[in-house]
Protein backbone atom coordinates (compact mmCIF):
# COMPACT_ATOMS: atom_id res chain seq x y z
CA UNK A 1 24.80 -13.94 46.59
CA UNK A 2 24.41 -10.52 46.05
CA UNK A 3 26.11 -8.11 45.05
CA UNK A 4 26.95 -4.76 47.41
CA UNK A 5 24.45 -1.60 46.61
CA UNK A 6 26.24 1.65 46.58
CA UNK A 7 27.17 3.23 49.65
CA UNK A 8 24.80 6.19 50.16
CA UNK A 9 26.82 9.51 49.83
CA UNK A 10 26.23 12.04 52.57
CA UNK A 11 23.16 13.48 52.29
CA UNK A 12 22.74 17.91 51.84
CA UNK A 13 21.51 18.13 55.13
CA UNK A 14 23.46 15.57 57.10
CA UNK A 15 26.32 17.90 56.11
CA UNK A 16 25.13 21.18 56.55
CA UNK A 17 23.99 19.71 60.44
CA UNK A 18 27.57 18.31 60.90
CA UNK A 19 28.79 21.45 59.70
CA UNK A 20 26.70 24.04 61.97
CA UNK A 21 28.35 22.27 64.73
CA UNK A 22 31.59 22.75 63.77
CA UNK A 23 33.11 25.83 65.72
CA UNK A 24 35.55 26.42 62.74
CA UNK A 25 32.72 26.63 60.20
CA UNK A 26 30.78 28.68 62.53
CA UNK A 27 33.62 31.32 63.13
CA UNK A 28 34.33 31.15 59.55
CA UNK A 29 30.95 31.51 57.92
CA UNK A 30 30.60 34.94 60.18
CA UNK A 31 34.04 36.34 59.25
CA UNK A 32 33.38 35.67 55.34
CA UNK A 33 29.83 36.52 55.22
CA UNK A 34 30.35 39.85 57.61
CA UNK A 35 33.08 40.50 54.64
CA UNK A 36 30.65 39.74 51.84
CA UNK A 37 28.21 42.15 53.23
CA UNK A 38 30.69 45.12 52.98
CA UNK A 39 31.36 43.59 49.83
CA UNK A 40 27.81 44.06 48.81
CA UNK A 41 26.72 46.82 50.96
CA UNK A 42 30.43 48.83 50.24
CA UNK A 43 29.80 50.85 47.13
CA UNK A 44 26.28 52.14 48.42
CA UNK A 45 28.13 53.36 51.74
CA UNK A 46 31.17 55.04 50.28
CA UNK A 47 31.06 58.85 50.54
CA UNK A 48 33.42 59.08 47.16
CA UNK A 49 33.40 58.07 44.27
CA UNK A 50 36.70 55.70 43.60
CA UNK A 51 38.40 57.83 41.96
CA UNK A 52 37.64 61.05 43.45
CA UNK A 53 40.63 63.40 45.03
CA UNK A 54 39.49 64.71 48.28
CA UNK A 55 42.71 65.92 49.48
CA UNK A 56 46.19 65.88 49.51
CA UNK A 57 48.44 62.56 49.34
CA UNK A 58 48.95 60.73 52.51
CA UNK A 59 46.46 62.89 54.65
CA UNK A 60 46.40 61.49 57.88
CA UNK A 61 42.78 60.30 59.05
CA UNK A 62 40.04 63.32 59.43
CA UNK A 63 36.32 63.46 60.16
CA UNK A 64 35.84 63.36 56.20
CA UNK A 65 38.10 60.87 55.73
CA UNK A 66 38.23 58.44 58.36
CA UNK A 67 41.38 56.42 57.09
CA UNK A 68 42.45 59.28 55.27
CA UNK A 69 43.86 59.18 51.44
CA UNK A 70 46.53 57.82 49.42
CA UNK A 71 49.26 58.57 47.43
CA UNK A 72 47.24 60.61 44.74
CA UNK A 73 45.11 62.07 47.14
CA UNK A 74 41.57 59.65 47.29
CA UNK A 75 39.83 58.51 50.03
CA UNK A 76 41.17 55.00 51.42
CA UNK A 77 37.88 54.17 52.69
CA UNK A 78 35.77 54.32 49.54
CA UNK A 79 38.30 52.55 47.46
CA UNK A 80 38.36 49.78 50.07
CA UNK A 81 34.60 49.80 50.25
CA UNK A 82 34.44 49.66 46.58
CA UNK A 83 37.72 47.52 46.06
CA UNK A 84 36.56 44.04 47.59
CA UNK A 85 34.45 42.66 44.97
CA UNK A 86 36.76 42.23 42.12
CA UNK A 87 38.94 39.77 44.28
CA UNK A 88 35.83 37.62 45.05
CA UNK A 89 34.05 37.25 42.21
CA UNK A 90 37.79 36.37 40.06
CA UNK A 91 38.58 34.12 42.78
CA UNK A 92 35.06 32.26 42.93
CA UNK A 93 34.60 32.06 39.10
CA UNK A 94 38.40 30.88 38.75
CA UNK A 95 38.19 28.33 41.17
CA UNK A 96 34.55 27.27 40.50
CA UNK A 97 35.96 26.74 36.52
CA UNK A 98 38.95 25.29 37.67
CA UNK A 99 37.55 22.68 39.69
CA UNK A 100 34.66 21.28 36.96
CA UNK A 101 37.16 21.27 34.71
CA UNK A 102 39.01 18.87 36.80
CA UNK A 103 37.15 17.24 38.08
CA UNK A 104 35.67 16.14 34.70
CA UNK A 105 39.12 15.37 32.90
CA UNK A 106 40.01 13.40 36.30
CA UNK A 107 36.92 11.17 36.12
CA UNK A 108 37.30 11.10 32.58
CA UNK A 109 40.53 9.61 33.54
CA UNK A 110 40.07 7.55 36.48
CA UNK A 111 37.38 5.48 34.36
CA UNK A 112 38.20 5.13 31.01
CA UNK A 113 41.89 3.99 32.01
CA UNK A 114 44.69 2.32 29.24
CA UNK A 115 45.83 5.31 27.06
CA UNK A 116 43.11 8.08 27.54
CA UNK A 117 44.34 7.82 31.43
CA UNK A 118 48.48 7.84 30.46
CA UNK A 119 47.52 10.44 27.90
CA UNK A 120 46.11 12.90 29.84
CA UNK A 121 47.62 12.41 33.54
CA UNK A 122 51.31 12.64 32.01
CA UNK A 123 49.79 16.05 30.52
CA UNK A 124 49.00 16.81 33.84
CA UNK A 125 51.82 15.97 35.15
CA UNK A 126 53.74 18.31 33.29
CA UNK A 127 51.60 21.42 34.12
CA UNK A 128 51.48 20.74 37.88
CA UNK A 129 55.62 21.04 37.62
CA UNK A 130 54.89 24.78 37.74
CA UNK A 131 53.92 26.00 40.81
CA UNK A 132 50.46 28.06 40.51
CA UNK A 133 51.78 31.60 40.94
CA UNK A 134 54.44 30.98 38.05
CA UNK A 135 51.59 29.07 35.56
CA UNK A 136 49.43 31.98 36.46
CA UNK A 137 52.40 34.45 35.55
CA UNK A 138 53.52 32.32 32.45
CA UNK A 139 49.54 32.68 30.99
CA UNK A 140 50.04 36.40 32.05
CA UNK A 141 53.18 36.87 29.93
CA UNK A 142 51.44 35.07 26.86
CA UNK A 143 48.07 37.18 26.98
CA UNK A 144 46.96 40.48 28.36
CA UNK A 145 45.26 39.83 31.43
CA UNK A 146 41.75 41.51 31.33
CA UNK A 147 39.26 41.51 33.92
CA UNK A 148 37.20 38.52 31.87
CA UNK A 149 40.85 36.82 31.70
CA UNK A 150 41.92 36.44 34.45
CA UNK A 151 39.09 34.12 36.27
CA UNK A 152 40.24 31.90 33.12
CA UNK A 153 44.28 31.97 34.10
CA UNK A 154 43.08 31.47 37.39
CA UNK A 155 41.10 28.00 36.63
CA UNK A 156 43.80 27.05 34.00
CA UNK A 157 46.30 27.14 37.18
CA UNK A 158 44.03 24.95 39.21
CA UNK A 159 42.75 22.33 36.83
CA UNK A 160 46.03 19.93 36.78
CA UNK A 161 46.19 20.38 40.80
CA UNK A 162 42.00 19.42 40.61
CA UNK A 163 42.49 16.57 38.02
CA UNK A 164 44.92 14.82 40.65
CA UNK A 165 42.79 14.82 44.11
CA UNK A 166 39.21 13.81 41.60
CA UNK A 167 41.75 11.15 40.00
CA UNK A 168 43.03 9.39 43.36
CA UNK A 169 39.58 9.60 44.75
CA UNK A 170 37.90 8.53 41.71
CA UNK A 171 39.95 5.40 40.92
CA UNK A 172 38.73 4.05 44.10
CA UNK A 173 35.48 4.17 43.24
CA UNK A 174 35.23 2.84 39.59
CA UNK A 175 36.76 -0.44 40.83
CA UNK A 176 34.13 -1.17 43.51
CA UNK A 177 30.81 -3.73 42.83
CA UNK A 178 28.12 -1.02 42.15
CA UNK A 179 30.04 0.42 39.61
CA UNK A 180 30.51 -2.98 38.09
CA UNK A 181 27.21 -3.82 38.24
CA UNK A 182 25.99 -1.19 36.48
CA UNK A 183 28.18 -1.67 33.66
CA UNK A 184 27.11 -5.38 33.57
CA UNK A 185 23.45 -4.04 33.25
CA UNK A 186 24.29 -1.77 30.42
CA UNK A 187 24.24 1.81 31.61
CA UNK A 188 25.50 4.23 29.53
CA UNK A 189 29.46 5.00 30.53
CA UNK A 190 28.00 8.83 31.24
CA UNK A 191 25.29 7.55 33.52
CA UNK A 192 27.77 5.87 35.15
CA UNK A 193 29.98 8.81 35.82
CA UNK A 194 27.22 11.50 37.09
CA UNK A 195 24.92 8.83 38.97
CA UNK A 196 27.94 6.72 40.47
CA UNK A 197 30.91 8.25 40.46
CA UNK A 198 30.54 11.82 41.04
CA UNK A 199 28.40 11.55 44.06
CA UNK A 200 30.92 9.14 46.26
CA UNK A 201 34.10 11.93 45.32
CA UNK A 202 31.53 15.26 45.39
CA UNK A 203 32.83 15.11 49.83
CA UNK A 204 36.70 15.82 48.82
CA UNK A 205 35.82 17.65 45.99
CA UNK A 206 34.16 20.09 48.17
CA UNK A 207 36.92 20.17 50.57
CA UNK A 208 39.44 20.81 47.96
CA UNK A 209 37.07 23.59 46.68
CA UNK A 210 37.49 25.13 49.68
CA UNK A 211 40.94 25.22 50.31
CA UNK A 212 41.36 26.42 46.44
CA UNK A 213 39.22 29.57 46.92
CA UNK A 214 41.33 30.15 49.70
CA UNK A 215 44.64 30.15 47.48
CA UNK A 216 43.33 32.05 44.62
CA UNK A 217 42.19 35.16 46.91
CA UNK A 218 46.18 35.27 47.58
CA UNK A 219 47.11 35.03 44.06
CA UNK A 220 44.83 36.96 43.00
CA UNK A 221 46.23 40.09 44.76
CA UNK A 222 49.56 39.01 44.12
CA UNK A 223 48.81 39.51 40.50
CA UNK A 224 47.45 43.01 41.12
CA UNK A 225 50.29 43.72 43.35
CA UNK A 226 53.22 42.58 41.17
CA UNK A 227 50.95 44.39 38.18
CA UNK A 228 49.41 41.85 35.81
CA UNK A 229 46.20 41.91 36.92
CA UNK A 230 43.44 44.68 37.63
CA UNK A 231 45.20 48.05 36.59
CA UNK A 232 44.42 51.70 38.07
CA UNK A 233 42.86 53.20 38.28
CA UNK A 234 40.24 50.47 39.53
CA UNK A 235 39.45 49.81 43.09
CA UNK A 236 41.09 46.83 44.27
CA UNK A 237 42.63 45.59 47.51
CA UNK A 238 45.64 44.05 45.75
CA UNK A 239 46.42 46.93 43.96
CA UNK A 240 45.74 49.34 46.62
CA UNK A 241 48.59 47.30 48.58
CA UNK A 242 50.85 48.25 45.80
CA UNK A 243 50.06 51.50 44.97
CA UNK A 244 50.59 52.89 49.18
CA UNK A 245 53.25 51.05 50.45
CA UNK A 246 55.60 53.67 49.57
CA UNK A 247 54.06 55.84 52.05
CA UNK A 248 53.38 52.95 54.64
CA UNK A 249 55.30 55.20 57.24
CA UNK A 250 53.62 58.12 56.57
CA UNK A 251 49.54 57.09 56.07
CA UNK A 252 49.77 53.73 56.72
CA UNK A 253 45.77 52.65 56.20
CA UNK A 254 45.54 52.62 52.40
CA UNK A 255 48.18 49.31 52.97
CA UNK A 256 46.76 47.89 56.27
CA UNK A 257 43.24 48.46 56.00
CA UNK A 258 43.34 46.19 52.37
CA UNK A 259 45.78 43.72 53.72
CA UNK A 260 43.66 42.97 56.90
CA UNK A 261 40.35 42.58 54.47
CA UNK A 262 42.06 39.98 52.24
CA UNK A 263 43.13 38.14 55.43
CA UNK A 264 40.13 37.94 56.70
CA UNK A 265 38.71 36.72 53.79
CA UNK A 266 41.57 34.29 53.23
CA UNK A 267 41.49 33.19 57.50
CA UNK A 268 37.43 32.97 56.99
CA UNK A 269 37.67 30.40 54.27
CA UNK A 270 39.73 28.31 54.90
CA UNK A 271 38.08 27.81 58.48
CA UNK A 272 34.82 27.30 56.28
CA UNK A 273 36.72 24.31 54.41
CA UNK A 274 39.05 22.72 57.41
CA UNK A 275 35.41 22.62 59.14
CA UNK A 276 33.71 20.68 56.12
CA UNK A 277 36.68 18.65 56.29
CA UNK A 278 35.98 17.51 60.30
CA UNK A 279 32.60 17.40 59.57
CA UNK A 280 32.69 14.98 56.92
CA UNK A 281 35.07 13.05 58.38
CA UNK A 282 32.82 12.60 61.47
CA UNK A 283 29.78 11.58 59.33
CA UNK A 284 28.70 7.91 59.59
CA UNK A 285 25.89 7.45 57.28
CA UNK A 286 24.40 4.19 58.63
CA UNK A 287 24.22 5.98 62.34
CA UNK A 288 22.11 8.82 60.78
CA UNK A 289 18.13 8.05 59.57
């Protein structure tokens, strides 16, 4: 007898197909890319500077100022042109961190198992007993949280939630023939791991990527709105929320202009991922040439 070959992971392009006929991904990919293009575009279209006064606080909208200003006076649409891309980039870098992180230290110790996997999945364990937004704070309190910080706080918050999914996935994996087989035939225990491992878990991992990015855009402005992340006066969403919603009543775009952006960013994502998710759980790989 023989023994089984590894099951082929989805392919790239099988997924990207099942994916571009998913309506969620669809609707999703145009609501965050039409959001990364002001992103991009935003700073080259503003007619201010972000920290330029162009009138007094809480004008109401005018042909100069469309949305009008804010409480000291600046134009809301500039700063909310110019304010976008700090939220992204944190969020993408902290997740992206956060989950390689994990996802190595839950391979690490789905495979090696005995004390290495009690060692560090009890350690785990203890950091995912703080919910996200109070780790985050916690790592706030200890250090000052600079612009090159906080995509690190971020990741730091998400690796014990990351090490769990890669762990559950991965320990069904390293138990199966190929994996076995290639151990019998001497492969290097890192081989084993990138070429074997890693490619039959990459589906949730992705998935779980996904859903993270969506998470961290919300904490991410909560930290500039409760005041431990970006600081004025920088442009950001979060901190626009903040810094207007004393005057909500009176010039109520510098609050609901920012807060409709990071939905749509948030609402756009996680479509993206709950698509992958159908997709690749309609993907049968033997049906497909």
């Amino acid at each position: 007898m023989t023994r089984a070959a590894a099951p082929p992971p989805p392919t790239s392009a099988l997924v990207l197909r099942r994916c571009l006929r998913e309506p969620r991904m669809r609707v999703g990919m145009a609501l965050t890319g039409s959001l990364l293009l002001m992103i991009v575009l935003g700073p080259l279209l503003a007619a201010h500077a972000e920290g330029d006064i162009v009138g007094a606080p809480y004008t109401p909208p005018s042909p100069g100022s469309p949305l009008g200003t804010d409480y000291l006076g600046e134009d809301v649409l500039s700063r909310v042109l110019e304010g976008g891309g700090s939220i992204v980039w944190i969020s993408c870098v902290g997740t992206l961190i956060g989950t390689v992180v994990g996802a190595a230290i839950g391979m690490l110790a789905a495979y090696s198992g005995g004390l290495l996997d009690e060692l560090l999945m009890r350690a785990m364990d203890v950091l995912r007993a703080f919910p996200p937004l109070v780790l985050i704070l916690l790592l706030v309190s200890m250090v000052r949280a600079g612009t090159g910080l906080m995509p690190l706080i971020v990741a730091i918050a998400w690796v014990p939630q990351v090490v769990r999914i890669t762990y559950g996935a991965a320990r069904e994996v390293v138990t199966r023939e190929f994996v076995e087989l290639a151990e019998t035939l001497g492969a290097p225990r890192r081989w084993i791991v990138r070429r074997e491992v890693l490619p039959n878990i990459m589906t949730p991992l992705m998935v779980d990527f996904g859903l993270r990015l969506t998470w961290s855009v919300g904490i991410v402005t909560a930290m500039s709105f409760l005041g431990v992340g970006l600081q004025p006066p920088t442009a950001d969403w979060g901190l626009m929320i903040k810094e207007n919603y004393q005057g909500l009543t009176l010039q109520p775009w510098g609050v609901v202009v920012p807060v409709v952006c990071v939905a749509v960013f948030t609402f756009g994502t996680n479509l993206m991922a709950e698509g992958l998710s159908r997709a690749v759980a309609r993907i049968d790989p033997k049906a497909e040439s």
